[in-house]
C-alpha atoms as a PDB file:
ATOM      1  CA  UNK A   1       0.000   0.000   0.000  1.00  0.00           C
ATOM      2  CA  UNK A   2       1.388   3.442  -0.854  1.00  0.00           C
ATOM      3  CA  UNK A   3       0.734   6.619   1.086  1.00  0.00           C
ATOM      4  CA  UNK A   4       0.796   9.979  -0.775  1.00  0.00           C
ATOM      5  CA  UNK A   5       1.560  11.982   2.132  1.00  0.00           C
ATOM      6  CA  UNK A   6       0.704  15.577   1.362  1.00  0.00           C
ATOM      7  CA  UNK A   7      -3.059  14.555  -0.095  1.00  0.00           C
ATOM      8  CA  UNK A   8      -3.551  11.848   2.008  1.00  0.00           C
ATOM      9  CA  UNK A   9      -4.220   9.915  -0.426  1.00  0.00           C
ATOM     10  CA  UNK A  10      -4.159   6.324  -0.642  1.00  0.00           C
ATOM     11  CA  UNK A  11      -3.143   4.184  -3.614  1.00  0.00           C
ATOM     12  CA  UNK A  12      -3.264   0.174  -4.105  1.00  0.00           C
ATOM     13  CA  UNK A  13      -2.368  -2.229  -7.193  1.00  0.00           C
ATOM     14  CA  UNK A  14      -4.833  -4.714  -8.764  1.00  0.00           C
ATOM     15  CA  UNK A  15      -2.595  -7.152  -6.447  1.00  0.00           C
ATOM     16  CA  UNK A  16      -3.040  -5.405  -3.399  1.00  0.00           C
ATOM     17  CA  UNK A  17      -6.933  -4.446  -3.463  1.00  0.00           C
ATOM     18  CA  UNK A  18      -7.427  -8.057  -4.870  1.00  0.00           C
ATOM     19  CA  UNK A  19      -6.103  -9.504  -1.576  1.00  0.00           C
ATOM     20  CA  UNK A  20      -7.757  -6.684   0.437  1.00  0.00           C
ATOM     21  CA  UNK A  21     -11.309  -7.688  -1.441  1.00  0.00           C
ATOM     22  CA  UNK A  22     -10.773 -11.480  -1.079  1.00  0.00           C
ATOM     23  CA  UNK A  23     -11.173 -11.878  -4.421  1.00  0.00           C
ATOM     24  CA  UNK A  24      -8.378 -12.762  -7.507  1.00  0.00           C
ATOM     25  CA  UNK A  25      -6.673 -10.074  -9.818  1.00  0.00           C
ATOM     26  CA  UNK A  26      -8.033 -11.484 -12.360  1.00  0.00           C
ATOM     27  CA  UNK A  27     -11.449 -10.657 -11.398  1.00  0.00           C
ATOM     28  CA  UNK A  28     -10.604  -7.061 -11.090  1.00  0.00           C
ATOM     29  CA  UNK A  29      -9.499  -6.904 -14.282  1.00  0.00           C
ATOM     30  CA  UNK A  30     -12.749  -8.521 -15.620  1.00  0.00           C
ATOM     31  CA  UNK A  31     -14.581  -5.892 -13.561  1.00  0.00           C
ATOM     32  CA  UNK A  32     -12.418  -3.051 -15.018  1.00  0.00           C
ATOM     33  CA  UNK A  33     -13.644  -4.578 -18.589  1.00  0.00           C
ATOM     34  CA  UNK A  34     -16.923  -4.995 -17.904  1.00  0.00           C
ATOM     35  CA  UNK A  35     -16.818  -1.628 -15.825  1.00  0.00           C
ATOM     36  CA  UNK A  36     -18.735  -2.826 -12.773  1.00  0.00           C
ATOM     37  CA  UNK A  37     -15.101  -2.268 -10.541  1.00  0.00           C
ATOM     38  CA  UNK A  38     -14.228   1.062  -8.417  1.00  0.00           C
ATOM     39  CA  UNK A  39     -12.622   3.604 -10.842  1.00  0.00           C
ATOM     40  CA  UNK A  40      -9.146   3.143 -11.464  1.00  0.00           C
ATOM     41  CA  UNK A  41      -5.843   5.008 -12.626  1.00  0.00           C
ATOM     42  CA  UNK A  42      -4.141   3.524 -15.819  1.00  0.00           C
ATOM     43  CA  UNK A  43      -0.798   5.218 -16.050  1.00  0.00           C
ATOM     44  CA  UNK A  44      -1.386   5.201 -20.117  1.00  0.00           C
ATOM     45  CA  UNK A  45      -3.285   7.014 -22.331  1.00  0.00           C
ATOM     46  CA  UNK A  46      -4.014   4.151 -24.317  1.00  0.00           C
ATOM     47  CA  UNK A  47      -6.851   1.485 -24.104  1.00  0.00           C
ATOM     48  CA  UNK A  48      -3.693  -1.022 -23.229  1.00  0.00           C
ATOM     49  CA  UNK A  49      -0.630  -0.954 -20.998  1.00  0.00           C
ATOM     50  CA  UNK A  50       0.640   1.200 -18.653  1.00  0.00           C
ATOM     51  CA  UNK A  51      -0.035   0.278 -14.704  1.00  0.00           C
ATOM     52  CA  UNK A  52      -3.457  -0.082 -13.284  1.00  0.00           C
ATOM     53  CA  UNK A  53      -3.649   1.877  -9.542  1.00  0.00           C
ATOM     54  CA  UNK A  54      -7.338   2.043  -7.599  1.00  0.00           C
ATOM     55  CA  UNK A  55      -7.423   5.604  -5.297  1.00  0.00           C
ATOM     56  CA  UNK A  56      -8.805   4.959  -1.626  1.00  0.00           C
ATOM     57  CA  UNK A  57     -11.489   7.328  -2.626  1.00  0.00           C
ATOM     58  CA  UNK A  58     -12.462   5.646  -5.581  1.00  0.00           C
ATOM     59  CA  UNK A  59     -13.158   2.323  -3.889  1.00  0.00           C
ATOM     60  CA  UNK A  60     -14.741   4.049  -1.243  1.00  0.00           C
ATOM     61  CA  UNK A  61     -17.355   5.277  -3.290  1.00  0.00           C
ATOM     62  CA  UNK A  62     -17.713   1.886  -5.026  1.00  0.00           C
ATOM     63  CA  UNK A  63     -18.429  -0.300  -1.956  1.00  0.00           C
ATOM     64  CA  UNK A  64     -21.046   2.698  -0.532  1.00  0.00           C
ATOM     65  CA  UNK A  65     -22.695   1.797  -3.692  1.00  0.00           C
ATOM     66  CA  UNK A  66     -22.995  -2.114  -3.148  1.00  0.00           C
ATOM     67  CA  UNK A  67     -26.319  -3.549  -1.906  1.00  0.00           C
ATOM     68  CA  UNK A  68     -26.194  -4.528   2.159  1.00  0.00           C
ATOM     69  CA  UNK A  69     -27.225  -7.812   2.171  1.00  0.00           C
ATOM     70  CA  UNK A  70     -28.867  -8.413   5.362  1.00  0.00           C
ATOM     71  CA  UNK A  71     -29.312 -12.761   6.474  1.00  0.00           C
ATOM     72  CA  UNK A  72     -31.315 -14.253   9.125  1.00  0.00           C
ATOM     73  CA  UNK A  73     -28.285 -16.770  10.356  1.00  0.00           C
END
């Protein structure tokens, strides 16, 4: 996890928000496809290449915006 110190700004790779999320890279990257994912940085200004980075704000927003799921266990 990087730390931007002067925005306070927080920064992970696919990797590391994978892990965070429980679920596989991979399925980031399908969600970045299929744009259902948080918003993320590419580091390109092309469609390909370049570095993928997902701001601590950006995922923020995207799990406020996920259904609660409430069970009866």
């Amino acid at each position: 996890m990087l730390t931007i110190p002067h925005e306070g700004l927080t920064i992970w790779s696919p990797d590391e928000l994978a892990e965070a999320l429980g679920v596989s890279a991979a399925t980031l990257a399908d969600w970045r496809t299929a744009r259902t994912g948080p918003e993320f940085i590419r580091t390109s200004a092309g469609q390909r290449g370049g570095r993928v980075y997902y701001t601590s704000q950006a995922v923020t927003a995207w799990l406020s915006q996920l259904p609660v799921t409430h069970t009866n266990n």
